[in-house]
N, C-alpha and C. Protein backbone atom coordinates (compact mmCIF):
# COMPACT_ATOMS: atom_id res chain seq x y z
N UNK A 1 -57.29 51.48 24.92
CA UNK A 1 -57.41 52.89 25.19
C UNK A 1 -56.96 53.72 24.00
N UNK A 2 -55.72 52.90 23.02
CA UNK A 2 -55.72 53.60 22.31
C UNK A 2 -56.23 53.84 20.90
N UNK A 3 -57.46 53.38 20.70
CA UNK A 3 -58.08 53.19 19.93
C UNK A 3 -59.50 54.30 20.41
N UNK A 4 -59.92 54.29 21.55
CA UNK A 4 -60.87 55.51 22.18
C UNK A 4 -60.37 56.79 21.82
N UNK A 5 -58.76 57.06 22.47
CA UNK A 5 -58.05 58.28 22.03
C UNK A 5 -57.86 58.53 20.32
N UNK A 6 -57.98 57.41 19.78
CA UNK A 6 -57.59 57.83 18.42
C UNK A 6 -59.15 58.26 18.05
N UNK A 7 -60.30 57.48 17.84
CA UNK A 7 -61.94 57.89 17.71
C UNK A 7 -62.05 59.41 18.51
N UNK A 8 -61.54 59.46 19.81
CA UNK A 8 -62.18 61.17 20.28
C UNK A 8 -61.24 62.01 19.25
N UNK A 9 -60.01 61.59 18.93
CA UNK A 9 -59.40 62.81 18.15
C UNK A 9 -59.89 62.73 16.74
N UNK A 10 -60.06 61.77 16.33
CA UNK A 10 -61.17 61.85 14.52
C UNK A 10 -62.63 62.69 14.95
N UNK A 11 -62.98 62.49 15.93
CA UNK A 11 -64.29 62.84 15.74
C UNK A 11 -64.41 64.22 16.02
N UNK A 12 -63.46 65.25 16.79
CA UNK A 12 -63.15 66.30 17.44
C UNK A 12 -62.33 66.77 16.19
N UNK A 13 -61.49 66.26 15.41
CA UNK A 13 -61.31 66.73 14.40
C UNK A 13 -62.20 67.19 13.34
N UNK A 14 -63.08 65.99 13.07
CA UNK A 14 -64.46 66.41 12.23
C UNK A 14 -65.07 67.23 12.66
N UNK A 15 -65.49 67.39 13.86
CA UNK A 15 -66.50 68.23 14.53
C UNK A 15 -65.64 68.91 15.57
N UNK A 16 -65.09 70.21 15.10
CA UNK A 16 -64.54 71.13 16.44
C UNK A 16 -65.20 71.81 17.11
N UNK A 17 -66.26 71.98 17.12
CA UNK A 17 -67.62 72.51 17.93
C UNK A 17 -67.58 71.50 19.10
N UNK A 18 -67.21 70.29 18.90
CA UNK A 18 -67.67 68.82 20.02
C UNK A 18 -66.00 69.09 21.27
N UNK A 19 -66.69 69.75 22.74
CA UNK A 19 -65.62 69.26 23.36
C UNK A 19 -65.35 68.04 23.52
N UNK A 20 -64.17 67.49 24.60
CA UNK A 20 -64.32 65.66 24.45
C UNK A 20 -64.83 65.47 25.29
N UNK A 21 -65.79 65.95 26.60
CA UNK A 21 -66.93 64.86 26.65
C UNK A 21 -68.26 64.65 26.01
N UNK A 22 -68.84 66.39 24.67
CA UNK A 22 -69.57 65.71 23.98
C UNK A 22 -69.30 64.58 23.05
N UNK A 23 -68.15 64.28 22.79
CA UNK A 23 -67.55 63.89 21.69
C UNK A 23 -67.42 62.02 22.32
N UNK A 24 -67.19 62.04 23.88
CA UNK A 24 -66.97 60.96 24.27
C UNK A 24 -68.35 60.54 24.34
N UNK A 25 -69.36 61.12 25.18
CA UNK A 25 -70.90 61.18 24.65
C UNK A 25 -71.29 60.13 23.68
N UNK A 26 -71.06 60.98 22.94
CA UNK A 26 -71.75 60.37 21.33
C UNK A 26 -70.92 58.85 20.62
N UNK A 27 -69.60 58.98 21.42
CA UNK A 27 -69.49 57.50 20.91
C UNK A 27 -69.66 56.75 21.85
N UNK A 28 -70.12 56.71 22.89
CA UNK A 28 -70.47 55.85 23.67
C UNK A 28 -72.08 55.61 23.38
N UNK A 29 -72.93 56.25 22.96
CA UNK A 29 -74.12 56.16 22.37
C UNK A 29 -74.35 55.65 21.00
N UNK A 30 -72.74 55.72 19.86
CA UNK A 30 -72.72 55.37 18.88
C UNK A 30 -72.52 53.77 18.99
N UNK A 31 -71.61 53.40 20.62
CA UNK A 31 -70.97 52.32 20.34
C UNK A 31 -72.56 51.22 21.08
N UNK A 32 -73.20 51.81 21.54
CA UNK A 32 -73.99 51.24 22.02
C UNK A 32 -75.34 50.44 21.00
N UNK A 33 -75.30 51.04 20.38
CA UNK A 33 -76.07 50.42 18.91
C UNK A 33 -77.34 49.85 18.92
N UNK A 34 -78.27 50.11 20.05
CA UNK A 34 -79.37 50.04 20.29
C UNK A 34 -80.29 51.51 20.18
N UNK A 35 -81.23 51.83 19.60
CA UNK A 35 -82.20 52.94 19.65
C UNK A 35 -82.58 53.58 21.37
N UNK A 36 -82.30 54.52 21.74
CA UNK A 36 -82.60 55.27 23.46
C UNK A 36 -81.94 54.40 24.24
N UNK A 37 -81.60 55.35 25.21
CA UNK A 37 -80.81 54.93 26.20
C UNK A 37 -81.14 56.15 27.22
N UNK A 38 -81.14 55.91 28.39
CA UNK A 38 -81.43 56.82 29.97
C UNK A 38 -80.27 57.08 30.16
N UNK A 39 -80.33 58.83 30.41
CA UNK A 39 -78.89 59.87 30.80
C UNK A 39 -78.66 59.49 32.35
N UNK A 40 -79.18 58.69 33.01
CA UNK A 40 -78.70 57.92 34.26
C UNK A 40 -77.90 56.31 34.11
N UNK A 41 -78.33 55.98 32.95
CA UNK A 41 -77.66 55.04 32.85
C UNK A 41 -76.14 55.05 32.13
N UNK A 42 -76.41 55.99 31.46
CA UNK A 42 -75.13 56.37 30.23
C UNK A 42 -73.88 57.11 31.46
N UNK A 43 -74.65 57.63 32.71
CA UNK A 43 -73.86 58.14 33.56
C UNK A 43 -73.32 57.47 34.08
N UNK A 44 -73.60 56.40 34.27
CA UNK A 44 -73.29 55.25 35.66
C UNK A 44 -72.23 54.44 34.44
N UNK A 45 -72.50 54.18 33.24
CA UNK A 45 -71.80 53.47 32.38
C UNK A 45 -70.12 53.95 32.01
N UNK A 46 -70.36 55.60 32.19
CA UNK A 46 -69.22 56.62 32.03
C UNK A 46 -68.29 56.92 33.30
N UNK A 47 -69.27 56.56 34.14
CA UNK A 47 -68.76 57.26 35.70
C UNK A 47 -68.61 58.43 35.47
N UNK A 48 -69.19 59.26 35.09
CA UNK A 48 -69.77 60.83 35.13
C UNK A 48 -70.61 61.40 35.26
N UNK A 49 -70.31 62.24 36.11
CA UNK A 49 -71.77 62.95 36.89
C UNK A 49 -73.03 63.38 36.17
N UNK A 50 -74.36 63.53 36.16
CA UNK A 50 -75.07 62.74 36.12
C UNK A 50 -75.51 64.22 35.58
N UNK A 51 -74.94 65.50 36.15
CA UNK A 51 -75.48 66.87 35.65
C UNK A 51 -74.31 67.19 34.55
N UNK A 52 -73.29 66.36 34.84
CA UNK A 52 -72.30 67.05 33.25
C UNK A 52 -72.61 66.21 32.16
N UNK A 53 -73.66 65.14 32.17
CA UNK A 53 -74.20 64.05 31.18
C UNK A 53 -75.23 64.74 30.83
N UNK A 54 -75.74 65.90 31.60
CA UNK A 54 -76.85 66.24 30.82
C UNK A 54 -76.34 67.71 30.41
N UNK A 55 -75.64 68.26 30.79
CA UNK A 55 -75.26 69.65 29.94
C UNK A 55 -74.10 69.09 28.66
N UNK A 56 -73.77 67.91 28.53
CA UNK A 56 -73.21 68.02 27.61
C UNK A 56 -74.07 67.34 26.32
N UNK A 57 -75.38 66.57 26.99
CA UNK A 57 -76.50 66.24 26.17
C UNK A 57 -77.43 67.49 25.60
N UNK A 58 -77.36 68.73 26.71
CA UNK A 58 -78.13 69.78 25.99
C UNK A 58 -77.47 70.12 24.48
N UNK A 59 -76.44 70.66 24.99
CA UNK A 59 -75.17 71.17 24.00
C UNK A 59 -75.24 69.73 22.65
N UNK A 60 -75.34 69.18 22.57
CA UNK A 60 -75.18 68.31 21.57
C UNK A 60 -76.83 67.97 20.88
N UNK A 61 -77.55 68.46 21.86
CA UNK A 61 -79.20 68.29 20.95
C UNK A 61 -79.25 69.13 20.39
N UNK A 62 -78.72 70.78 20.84
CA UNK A 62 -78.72 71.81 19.98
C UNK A 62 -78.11 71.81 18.93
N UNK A 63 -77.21 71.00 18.77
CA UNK A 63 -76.36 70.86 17.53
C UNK A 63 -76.64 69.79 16.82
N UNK A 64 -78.27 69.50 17.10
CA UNK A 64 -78.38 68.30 16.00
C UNK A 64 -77.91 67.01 16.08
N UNK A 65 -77.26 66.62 17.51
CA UNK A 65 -76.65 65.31 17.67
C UNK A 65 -77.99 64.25 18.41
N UNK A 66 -78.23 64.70 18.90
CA UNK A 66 -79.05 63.53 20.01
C UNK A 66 -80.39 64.19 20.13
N UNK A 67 -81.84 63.43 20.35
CA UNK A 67 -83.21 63.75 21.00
C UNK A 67 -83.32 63.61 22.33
N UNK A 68 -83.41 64.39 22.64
CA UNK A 68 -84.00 64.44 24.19
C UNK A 68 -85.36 64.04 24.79
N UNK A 69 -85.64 63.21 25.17
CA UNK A 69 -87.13 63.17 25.90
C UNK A 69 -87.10 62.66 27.60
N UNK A 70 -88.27 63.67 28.67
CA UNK A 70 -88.46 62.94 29.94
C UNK A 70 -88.81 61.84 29.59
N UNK A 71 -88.01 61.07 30.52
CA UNK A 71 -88.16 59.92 31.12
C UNK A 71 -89.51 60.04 32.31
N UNK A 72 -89.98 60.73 32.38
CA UNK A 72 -91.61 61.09 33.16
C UNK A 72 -91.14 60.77 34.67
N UNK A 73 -92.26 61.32 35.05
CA UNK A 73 -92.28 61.27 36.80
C UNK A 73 -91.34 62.25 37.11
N UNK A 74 -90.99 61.88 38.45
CA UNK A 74 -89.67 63.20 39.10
C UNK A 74 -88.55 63.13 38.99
N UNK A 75 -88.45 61.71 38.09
CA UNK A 75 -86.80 61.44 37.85
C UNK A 75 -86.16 63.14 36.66
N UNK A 76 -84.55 62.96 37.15
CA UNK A 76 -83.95 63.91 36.05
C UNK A 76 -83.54 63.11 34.90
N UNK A 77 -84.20 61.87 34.79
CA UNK A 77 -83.21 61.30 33.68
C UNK A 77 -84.03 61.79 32.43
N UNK A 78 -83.24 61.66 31.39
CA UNK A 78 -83.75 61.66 30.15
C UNK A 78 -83.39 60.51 29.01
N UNK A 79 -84.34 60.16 28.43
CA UNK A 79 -84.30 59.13 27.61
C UNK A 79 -83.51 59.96 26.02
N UNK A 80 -82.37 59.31 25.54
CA UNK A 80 -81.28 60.14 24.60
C UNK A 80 -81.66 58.98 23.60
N UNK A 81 -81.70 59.68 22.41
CA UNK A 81 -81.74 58.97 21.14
C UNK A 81 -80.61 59.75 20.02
N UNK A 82 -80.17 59.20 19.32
CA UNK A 82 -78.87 59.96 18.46
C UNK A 82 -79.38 59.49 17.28
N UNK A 83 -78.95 61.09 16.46
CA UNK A 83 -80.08 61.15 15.27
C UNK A 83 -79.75 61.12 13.89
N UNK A 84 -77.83 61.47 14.30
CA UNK A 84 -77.07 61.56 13.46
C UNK A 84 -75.75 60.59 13.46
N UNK A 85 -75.55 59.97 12.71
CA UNK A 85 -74.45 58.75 12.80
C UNK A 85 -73.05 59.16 12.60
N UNK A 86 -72.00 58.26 13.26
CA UNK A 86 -70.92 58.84 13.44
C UNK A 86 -70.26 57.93 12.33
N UNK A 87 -70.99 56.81 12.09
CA UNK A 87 -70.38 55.78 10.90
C UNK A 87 -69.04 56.32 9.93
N UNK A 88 -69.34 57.31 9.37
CA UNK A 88 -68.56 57.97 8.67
C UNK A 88 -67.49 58.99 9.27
N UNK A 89 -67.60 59.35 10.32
CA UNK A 89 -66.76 60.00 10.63
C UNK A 89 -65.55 59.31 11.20
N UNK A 90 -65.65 58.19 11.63
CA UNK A 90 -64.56 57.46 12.53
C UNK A 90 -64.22 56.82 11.54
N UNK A 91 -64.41 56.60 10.00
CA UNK A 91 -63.29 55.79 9.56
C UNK A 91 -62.00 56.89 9.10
């Protein structure tokens, strides 16, 4: 845990625009290291609700962090791609 707390405070340091759940967000998408991932799955992975996974995904596409695309049909999920790497910021 204390290695999560130390990464949200580097990365929230770098980026003070990022509250900590965009900030937790993005390294859980960083740590995941595969190309797209579903904002229903990233929810269920976080145990966080499923509408604060996606307002904190809006807020972070606008800022250049992540792509957004439907996942199609009537689902709310959205398929998240991250566009910008955190590589450098967490050392």
């Amino acid at each position: 845990m204390e290695t999560l707390e130390r990464a949200l405070e580097n990365l929230q340091r770098a980026y003070p625009a990022l509250d900590a759940l965009q900030a937790l967000v993005l390294l859980a998408l960083d740590e995941q290291g595969k190309p797209g991932i579903s904002s229903v799955r990233l929810s269920r992975r976080l145990e966080i609700e499923h509408a604060l996974i996606r307002r904190a995904l809006a807020e972070l596409e606008a800022q250049g962090w992540v792509r957004l695309t439907s996942s199609g049909g009537p689902s709310p999920a959205l398929r998240i791609e991250l566009v910008r790497s955190l590589s450098n910021t967490l050392t």
